[in-house]
Protein backbone atom coordinates (compact mmCIF):
# COMPACT_ATOMS: atom_id res chain seq x y z
CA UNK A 1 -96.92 263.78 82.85
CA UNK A 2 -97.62 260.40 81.00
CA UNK A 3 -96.46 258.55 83.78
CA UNK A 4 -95.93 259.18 87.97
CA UNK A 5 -93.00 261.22 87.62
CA UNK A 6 -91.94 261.21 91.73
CA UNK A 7 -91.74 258.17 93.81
CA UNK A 8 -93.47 257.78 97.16
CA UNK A 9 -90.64 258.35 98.91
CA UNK A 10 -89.86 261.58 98.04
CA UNK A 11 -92.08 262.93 100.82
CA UNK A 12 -89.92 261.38 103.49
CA UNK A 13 -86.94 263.26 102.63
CA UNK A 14 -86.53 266.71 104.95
CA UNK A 15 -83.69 268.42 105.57
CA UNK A 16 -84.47 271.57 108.30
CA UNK A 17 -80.97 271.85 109.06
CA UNK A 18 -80.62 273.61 105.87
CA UNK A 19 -84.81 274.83 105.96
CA UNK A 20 -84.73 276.83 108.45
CA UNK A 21 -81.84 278.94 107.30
CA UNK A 22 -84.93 280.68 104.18
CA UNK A 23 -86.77 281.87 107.43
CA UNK A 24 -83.10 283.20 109.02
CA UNK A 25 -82.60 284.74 105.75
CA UNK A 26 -85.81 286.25 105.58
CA UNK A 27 -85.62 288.06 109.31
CA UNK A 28 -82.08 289.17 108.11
CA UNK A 29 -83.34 291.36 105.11
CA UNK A 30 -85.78 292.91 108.18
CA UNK A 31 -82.16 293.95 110.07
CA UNK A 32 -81.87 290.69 112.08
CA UNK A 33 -78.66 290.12 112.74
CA UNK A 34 -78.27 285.79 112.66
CA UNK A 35 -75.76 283.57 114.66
CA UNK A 36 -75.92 280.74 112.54
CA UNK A 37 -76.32 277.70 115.22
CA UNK A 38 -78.10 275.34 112.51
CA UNK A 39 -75.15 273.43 110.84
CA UNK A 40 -71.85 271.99 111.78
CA UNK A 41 -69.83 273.75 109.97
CA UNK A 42 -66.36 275.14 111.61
CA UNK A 43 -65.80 277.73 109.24
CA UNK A 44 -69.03 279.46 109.58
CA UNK A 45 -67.98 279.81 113.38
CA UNK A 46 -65.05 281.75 112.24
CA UNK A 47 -62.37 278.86 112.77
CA UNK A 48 -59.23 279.17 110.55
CA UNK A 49 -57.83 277.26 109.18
CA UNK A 50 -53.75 276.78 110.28
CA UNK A 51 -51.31 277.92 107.16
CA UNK A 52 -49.52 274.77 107.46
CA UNK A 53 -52.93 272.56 106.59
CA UNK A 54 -53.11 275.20 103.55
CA UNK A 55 -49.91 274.85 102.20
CA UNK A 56 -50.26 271.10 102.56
CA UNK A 57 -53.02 271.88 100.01
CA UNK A 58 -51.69 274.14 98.21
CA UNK A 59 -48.37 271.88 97.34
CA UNK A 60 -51.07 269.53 95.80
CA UNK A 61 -52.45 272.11 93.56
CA UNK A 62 -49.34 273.09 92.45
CA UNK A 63 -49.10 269.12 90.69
CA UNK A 64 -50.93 268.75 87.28
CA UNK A 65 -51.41 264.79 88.52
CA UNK A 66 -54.23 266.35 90.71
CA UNK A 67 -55.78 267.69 87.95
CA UNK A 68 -57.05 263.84 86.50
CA UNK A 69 -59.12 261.48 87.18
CA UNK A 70 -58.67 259.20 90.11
CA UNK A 71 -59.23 255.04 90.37
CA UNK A 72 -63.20 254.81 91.00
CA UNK A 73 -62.87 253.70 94.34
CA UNK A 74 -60.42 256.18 95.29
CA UNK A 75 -57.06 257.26 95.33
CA UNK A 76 -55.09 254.02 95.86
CA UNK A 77 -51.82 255.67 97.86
CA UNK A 78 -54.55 256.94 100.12
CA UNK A 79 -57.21 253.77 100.42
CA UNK A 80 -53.90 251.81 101.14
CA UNK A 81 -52.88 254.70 104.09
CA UNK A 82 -56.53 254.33 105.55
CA UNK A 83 -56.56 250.48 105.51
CA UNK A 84 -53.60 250.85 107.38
CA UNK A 85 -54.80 253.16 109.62
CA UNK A 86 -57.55 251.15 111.08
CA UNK A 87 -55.56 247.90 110.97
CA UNK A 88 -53.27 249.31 112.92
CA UNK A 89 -56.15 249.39 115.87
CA UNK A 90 -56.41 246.09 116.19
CA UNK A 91 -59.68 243.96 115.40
CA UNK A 92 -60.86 243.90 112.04
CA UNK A 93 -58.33 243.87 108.82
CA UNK A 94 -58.53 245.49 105.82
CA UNK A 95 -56.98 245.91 102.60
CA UNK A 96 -57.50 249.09 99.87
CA UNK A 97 -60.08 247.10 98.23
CA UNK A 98 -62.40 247.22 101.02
CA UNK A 99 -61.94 251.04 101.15
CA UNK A 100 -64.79 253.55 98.35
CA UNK A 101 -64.53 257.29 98.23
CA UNK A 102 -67.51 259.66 97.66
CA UNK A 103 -68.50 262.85 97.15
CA UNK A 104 -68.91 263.30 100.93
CA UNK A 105 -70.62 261.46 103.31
CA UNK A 106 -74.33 262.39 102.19
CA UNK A 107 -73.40 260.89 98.93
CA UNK A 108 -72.16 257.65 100.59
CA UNK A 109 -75.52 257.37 102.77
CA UNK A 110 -77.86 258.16 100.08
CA UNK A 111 -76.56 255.34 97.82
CA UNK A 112 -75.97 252.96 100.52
CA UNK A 113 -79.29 253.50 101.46
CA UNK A 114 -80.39 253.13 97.15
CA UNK A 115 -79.16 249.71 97.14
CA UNK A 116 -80.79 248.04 99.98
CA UNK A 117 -83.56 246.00 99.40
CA UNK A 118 -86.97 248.30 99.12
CA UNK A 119 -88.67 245.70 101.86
CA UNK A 120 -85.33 245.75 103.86
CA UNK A 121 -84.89 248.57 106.85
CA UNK A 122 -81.94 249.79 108.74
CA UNK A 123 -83.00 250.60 112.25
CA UNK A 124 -81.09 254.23 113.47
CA UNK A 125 -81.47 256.03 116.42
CA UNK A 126 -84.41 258.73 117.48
CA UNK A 127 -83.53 261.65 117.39
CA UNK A 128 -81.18 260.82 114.36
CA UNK A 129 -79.49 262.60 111.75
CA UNK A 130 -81.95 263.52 109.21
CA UNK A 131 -79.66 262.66 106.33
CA UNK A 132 -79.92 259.15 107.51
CA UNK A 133 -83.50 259.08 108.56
CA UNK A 134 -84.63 260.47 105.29
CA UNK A 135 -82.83 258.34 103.20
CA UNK A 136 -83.37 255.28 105.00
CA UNK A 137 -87.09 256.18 105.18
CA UNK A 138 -86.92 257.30 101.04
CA UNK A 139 -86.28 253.94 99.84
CA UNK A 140 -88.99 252.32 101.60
CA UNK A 141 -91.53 254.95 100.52
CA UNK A 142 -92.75 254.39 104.61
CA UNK A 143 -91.22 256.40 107.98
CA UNK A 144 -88.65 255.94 109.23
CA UNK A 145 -87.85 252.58 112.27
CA UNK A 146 -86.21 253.49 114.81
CA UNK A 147 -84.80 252.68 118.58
CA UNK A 148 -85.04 255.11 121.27
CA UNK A 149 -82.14 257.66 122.59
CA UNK A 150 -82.70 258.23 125.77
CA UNK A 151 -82.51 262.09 127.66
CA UNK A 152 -82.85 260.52 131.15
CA UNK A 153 -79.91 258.71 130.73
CA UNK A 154 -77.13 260.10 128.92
CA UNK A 155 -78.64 260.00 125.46
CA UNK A 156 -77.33 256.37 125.33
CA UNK A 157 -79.68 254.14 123.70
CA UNK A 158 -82.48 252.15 125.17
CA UNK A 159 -81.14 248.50 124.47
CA UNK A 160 -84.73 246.72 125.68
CA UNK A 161 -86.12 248.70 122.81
CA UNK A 162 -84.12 248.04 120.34
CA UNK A 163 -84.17 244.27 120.63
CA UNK A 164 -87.54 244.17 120.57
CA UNK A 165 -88.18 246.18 117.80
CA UNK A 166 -85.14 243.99 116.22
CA UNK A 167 -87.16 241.01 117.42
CA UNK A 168 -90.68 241.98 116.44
CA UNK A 169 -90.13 243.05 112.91
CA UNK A 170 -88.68 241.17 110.45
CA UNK A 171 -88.06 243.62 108.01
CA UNK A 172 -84.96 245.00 109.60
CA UNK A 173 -81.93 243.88 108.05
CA UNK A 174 -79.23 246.35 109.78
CA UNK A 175 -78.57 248.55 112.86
CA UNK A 176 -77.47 252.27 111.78
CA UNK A 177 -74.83 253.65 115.09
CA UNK A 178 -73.83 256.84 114.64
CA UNK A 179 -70.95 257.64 117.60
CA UNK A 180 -70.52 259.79 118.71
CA UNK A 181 -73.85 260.82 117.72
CA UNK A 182 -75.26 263.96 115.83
CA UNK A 183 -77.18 265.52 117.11
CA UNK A 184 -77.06 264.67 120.72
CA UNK A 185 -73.56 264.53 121.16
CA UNK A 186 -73.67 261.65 122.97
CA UNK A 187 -70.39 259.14 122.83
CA UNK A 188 -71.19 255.66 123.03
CA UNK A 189 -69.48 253.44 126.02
CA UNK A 190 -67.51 249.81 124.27
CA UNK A 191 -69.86 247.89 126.57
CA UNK A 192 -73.26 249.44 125.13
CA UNK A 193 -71.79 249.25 121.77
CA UNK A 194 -71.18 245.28 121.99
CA UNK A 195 -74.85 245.10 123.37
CA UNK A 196 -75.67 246.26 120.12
CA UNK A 197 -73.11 244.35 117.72
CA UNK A 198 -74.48 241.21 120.06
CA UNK A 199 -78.22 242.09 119.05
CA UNK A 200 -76.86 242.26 115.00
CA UNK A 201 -75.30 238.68 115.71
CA UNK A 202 -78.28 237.40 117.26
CA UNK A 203 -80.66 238.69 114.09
CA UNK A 204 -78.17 238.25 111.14
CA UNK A 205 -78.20 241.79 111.04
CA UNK A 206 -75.59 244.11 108.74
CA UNK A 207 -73.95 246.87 111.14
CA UNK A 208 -73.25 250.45 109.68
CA UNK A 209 -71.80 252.55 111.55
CA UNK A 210 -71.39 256.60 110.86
CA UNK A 211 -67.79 257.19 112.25
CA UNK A 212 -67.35 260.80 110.84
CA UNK A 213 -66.75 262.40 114.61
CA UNK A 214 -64.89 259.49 115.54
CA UNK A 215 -62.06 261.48 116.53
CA UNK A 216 -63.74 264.76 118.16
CA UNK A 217 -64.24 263.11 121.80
CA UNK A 218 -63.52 265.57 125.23
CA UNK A 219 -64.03 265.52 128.92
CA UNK A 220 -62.47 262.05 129.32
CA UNK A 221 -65.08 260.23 127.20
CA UNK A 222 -63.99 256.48 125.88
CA UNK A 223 -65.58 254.38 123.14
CA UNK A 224 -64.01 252.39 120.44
CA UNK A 225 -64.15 252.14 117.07
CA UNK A 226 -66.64 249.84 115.04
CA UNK A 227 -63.57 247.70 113.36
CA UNK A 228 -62.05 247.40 117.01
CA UNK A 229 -64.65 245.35 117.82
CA UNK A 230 -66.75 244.02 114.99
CA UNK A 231 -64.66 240.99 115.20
CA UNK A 232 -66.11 238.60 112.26
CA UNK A 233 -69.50 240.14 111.44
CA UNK A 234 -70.32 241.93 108.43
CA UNK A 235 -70.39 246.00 108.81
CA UNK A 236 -69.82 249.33 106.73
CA UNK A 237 -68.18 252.24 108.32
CA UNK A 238 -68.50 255.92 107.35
CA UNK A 239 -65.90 258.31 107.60
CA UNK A 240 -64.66 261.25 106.05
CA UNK A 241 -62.54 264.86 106.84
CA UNK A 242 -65.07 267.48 106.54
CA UNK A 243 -65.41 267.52 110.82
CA UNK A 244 -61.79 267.09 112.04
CA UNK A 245 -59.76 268.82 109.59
CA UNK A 246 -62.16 270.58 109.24
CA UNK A 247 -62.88 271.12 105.60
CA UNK A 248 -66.49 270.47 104.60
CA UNK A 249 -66.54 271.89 101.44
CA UNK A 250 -64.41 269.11 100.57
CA UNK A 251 -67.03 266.95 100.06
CA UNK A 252 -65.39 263.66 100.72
CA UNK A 253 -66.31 260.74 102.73
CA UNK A 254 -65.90 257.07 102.44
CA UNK A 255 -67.01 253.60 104.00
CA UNK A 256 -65.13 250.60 105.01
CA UNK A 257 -66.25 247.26 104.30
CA UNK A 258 -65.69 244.72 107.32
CA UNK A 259 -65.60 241.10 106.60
CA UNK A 260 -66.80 240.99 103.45
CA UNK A 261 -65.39 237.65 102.57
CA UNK A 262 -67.49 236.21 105.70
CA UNK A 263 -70.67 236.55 104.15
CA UNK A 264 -71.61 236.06 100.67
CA UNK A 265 -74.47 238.78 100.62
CA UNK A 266 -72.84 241.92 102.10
CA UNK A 267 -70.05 240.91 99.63
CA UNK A 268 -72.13 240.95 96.60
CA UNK A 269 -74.08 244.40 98.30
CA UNK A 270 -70.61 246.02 98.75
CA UNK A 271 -69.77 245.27 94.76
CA UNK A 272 -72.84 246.86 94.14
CA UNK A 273 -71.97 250.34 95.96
CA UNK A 274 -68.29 250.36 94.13
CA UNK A 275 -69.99 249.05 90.51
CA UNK A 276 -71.90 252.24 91.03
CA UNK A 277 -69.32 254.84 91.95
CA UNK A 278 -67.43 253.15 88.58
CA UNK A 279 -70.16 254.70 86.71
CA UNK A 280 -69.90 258.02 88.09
CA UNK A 281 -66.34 257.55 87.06
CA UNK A 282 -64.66 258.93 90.68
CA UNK A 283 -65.24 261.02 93.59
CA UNK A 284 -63.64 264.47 93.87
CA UNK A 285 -59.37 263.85 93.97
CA UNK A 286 -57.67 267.34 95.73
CA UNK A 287 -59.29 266.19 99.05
CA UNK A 288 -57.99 262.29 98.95
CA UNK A 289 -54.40 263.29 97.92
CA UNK A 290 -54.48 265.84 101.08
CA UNK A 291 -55.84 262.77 103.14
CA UNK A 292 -52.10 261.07 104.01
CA UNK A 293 -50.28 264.26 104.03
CA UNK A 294 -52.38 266.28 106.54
CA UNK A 295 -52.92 263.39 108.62
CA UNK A 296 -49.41 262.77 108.45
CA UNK A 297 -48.21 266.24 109.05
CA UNK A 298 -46.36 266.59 112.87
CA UNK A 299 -48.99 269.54 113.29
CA UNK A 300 -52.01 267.47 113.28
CA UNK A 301 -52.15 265.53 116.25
CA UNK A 302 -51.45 268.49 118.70
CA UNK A 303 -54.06 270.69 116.43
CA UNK A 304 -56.81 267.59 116.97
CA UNK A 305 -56.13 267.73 120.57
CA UNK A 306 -56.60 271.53 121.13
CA UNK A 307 -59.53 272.10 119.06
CA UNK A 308 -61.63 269.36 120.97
CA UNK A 309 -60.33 270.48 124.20
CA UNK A 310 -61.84 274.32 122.61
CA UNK A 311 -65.07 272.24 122.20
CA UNK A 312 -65.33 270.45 125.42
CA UNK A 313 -64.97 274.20 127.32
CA UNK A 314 -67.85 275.46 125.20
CA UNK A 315 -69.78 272.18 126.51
CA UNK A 316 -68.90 272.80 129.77
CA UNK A 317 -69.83 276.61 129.13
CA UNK A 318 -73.21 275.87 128.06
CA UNK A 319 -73.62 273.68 130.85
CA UNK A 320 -73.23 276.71 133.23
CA UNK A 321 -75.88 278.52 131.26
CA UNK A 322 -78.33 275.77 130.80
CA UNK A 323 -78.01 273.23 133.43
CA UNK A 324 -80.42 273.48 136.67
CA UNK A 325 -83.09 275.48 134.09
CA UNK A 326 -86.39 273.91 135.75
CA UNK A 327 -88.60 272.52 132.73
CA UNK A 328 -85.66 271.23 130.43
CA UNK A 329 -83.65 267.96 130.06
CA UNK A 330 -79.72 268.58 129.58
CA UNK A 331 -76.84 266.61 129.16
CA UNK A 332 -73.47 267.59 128.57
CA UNK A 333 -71.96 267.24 125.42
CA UNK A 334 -68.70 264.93 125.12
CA UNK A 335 -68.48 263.74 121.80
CA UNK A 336 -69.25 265.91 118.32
CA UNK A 337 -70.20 269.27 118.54
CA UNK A 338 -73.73 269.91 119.14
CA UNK A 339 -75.99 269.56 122.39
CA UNK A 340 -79.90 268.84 122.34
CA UNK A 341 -81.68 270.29 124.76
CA UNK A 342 -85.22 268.74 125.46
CA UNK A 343 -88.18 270.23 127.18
CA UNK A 344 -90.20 268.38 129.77
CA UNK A 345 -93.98 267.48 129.07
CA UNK A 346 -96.45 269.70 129.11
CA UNK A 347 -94.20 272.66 129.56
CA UNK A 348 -94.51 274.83 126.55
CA UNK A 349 -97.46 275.08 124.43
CA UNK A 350 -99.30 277.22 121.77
CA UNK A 351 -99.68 280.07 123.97
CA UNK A 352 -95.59 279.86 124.59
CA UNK A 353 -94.22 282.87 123.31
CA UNK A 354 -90.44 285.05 123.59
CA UNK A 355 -90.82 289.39 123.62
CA UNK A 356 -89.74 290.76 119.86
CA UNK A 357 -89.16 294.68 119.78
CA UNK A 358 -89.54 295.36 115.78
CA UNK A 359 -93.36 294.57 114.94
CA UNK A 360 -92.03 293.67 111.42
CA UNK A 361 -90.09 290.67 112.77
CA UNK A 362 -92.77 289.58 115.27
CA UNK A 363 -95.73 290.28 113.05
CA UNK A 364 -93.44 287.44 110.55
CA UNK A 365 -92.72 285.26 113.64
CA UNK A 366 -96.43 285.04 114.57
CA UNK A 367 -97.11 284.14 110.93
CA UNK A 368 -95.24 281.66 111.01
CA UNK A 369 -96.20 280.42 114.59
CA UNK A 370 -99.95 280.36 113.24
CA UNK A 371 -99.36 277.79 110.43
CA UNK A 372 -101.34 273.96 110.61
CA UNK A 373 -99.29 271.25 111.99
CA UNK A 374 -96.34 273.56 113.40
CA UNK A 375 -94.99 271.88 116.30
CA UNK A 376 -94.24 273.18 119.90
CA UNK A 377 -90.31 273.07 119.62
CA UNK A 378 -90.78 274.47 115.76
CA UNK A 379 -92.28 277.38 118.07
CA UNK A 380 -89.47 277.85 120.07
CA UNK A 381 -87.10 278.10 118.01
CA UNK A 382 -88.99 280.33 115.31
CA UNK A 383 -89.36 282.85 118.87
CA UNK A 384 -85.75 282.93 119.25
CA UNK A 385 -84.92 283.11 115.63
CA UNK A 386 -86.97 286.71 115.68
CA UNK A 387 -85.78 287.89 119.41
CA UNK A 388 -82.24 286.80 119.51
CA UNK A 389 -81.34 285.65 115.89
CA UNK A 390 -80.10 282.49 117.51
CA UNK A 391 -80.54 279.58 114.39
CA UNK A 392 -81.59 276.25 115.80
CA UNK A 393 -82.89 273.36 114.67
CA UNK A 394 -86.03 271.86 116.11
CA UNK A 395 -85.18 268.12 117.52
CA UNK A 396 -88.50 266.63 115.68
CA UNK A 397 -87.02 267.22 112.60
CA UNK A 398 -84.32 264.68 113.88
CA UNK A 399 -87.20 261.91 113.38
CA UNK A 400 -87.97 262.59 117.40
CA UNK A 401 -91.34 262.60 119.07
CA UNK A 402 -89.68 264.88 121.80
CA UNK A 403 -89.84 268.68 121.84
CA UNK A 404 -86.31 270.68 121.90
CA UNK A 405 -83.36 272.00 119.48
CA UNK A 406 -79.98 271.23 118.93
CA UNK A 407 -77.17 273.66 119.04
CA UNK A 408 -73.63 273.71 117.99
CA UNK A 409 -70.43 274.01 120.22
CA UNK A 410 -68.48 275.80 117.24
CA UNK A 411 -68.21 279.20 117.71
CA UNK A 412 -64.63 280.33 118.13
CA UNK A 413 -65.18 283.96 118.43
CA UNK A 414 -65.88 284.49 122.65
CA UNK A 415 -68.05 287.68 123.02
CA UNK A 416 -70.12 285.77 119.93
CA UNK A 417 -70.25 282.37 121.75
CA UNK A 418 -71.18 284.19 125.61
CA UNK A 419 -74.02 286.09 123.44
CA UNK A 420 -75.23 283.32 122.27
CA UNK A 421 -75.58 281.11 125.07
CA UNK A 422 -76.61 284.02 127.61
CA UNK A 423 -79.19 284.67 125.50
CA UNK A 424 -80.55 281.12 124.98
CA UNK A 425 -80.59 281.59 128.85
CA UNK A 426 -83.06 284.34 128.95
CA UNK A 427 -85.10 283.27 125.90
CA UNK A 428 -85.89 279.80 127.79
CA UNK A 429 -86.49 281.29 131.20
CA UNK A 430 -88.94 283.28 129.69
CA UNK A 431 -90.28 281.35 127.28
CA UNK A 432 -90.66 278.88 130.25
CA UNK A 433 -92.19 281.65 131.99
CA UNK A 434 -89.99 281.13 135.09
CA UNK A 435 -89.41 284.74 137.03
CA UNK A 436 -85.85 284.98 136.76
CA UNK A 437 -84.94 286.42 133.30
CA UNK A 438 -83.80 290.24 132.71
């Protein structure tokens, strides 16, 4: 080309959530039969959706109003319903102006992310979700910064490191908090969260928060919400329905501007982000018009309580697989659906290795075992890929230093779900090379 064609911060974006599912498909075409473990997607996991969500839908469909164009930040019956919504938990208000729609949340954090300053970084959490990491580290054409999530202790974060990475470099301009957190599944307590709203006061910092599980919490976990106790600082919040209705094909998120009119640069930075969704017109409508009536619907509260007590027993299930396994770090879910399980140091190496039957699958595995610069979790979970067809994710590609995998707590069908976690059982124990697996 004339001219550079791609920026330098192209290479920072990764995705292996999605990566690892050409490998998967590859060992399927060889008569591997895959549980799909890599994304959190309910209706992968066979969930179904209840008729009277779908006719909620469907009523919408039947109206050629849906059919249009929507205002460019959103539907305004349904920004209104939302602003509502959170006022009505006390702390920070908001009207529908503060409210803009996307085309999911990876939309939302990709041009949030676009419109901060090139020399400006948002500190998130390691591991973190890589659609965060990526972007953030993107549009500074460096890696990613981040503060430390600690395995020893609950996954919460380690404050000391954050404030002085906050302190130390003056190029961070916001804190990233995603609670509860993907993909550790950890729910953050009110008193660590206003350790870390107290740290954004202290530096001038913006706060954004990625709320999207905000309302998938289980085995008596308690945090609060971002606008419950923001009070006057400046923050974004990210929401949207593709987790707790669930509908992810939906693709449609949105953020909520907190106390815009208390600072004079988020305010001009938030007309930014809604100057550029009026270009691209709107976000998708069918989903926003279901927004108020599902949420609204006398089914919804009792269906949001049963389906995260569902995922709190497959935490708890896991847990009886998992826990007490000598050579791995593991804490219970409570918040989400996904658990990371970490190895110990110096446990598995390149000579680490799982027993695969058909020489087809393991002659592939070993090829792909045998490539430079393939880490020792990447190893693992390429192993039980070929001997179990159990899809995980490696936790390095979560912008991690540790070795492990993440896991999802979605699978409604039983016999599926007790395969599954068995056999993550007998793949570590052996792969650990501790004497007890059959």
């Amino acid at each position: 080309m004339r001219q550079k064609l791609l920026s330098d911060g192209s290479k920072e974006l990764n995705y292996e959530i999605r990566g690892i599912v050409s490998k998967a498909e590859q060992l399927n075409k060889l008569g591997r039969k895959i549980y799909w473990e890599n994304i959190g997607d309910p209706i992968q996991k066979n969930h179904k959706i209840p008729t009277w969500m779908k006719d909620e839908i469907g009523r919408l469909i039947q109206e050629d109003n849906t059919y249009g164009y929507c205002h460019s930040m959103g539907v305004l019956a349904t920004r209104e319903y939302l602003a509502e919504k959170t006022n009505s938990l006390g702390g920070c208000l908001i009207t529908s102006e503060d409210i803009l729609f996307f085309n999911g949340l990876g939309d939302a954090i990709s041009t949030v992310y676009q419109f901060i300053e090139t020399s400006s970084r948002i500190i998130g959490p390691s591991p973190s979700y890589s659609t965060h990491s990526s972007a953030e580290a993107a549009h500074a054409s460096q890696s990613p910064v981040t503060y430390l999530l600690d395995p020893d202790n609950n996954w919460y974060p380690d404050i000391d490191d954050l404030y002085n990475k906050v302190k130390y470099n003056p190029a961070i301009t916001g804190i990233l908090i995603i609670n509860p957190d993907n993909p550790t599944g950890m729910v953050y307590p009110t008193e660590i969260l206003m350790q870390m709203i107290e740290i954004a006061k202290e530096f001038d910092l913006l706060i954004i928060a990625d709320e999207i599980y905000e309302n998938i919490t289980y085995n008596n976990a308690k945090t609060s919400k971002l606008s419950q106790i923001i009070g006057d600082h400046p923050g974004i919040s990210m929401k949207g329905i593709s987790k707790e209705m669930p509908w992810p094909g939906s693709r449609c998120g949105w953020i909520e501007f907190y106390n815009r009119s208390k600072n004079s640069e988020f305010d001009k930075f938030a007309k930014a982000l809604i100057n550029a969704k009026m270009i691209e017109v709107c976000a998708t409508k069918l989903p926003q018009l279901a927004i108020p009536k599902i949420y609204e619907n006398t089914n919804f509260k009792q269906y949001r309580v049963d389906e995260n007590a569902k995922i709190g027993q497959k935490s708890r299930l896991l847990e009886s697989y998992l826990s007490g396994i000598p050579g791995i770090k593991f804490n219970r879910t409570n918040g989400a659906f996904y658990n990371s399980i970490i190895f110990e140091e110096n446990v598995i190496d390149q000579r680490s290795t799982l027993r695969i039957e058909n020489s087809d699958i393991r002659k592939m595995i070993e090829k792909w075992v045998s490539q430079p610069g393939i880490k020792n979790d990447q190893r693992f979970v390429y192993y039980l890929l070929g001997a179990y067809g159990i899809c995980v994710v490696p936790i390095s590609s979560f912008c991690s230093d540790l070795n492990g995998f993440r896991i999802t707590l979605l699978e409604d069908n039983e016999e599926t779900c007790e395969y599954i976690y068995s056999n993550l059982r007998k793949a570590l124990l052996e792969y650990l090379r501790i004497n007890q697996y059959a």
